[in-house]
Protein backbone atom coordinates (compact mmCIF):
# COMPACT_ATOMS: atom_id res chain seq x y z
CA UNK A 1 26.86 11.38 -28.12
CA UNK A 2 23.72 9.18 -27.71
CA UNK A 3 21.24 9.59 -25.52
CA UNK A 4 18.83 7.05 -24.26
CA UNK A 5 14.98 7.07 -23.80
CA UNK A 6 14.25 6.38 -20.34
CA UNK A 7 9.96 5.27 -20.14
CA UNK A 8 7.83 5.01 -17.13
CA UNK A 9 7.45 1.40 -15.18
CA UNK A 10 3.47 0.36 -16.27
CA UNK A 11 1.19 0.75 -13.67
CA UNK A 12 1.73 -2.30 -10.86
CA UNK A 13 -1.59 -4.59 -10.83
CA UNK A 14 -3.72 -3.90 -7.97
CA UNK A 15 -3.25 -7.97 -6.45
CA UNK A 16 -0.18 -10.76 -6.61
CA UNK A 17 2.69 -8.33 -7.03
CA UNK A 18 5.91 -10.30 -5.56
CA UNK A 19 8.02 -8.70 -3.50
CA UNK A 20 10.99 -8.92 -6.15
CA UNK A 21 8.52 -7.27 -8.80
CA UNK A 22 7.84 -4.33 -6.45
CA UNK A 23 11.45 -3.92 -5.85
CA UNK A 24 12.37 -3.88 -9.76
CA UNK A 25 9.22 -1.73 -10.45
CA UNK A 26 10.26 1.05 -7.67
CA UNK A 27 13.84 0.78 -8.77
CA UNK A 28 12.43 1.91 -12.55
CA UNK A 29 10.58 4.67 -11.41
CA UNK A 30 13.64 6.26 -8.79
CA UNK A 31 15.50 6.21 -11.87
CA UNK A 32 12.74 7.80 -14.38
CA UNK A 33 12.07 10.00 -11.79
CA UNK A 34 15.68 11.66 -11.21
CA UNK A 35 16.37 11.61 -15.28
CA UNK A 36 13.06 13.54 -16.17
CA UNK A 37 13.58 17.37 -15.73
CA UNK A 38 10.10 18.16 -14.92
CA UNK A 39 10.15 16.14 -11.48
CA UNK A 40 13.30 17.78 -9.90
CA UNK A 41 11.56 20.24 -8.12
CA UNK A 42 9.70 17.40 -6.37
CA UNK A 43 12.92 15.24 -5.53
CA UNK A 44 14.82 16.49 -2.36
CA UNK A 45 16.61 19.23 -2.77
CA UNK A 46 13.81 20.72 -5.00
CA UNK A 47 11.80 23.49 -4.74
CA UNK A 48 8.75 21.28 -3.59
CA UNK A 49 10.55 18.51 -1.69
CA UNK A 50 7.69 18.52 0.88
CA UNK A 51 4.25 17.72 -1.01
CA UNK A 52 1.72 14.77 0.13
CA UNK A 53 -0.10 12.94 -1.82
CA UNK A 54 -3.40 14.77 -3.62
CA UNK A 55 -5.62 12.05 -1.99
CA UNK A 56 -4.72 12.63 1.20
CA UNK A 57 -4.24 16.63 0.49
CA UNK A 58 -5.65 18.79 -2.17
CA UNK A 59 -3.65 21.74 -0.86
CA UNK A 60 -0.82 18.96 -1.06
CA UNK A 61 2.26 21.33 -1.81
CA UNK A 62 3.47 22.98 0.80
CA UNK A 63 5.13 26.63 0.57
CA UNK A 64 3.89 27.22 -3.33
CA UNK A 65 6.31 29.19 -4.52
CA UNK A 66 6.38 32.07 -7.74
CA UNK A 67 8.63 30.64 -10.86
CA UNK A 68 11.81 33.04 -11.25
């Protein structure tokens, strides 16, 4: 069975992103996102589904919880 190498979308430029480029580039990350193990517990249904972002929050996970 092969297995493929899912990467990261680049960083989006800070100006003159099209609409259709920030729909591709989101698209890329949902999907690195959901394949990579170690964000899982951040997705819904993890066990830190509610976080905000650490520039709005440095507390920004709610409910820290002990690893079992």
């Amino acid at each position: 069975m092969s297995s493929i190498k899912i990467y990261p979308p680049n960083q989006l430029p800070s100006e003159g992103v099209t609409d259709v480029q920030f729909a591709i580039w989101k698209e890329e990350l949902e999907v690195y996102l959901e394949i990579e193990d170690k964000f899982q517990k951040f997705l819904p249904g993890g066990r830190y589904a509610t976080w905000t972002a650490a520039e709005t929050n440095e507390e920004r996970i709610t409910g820290l919880r002990r690893q079992t």
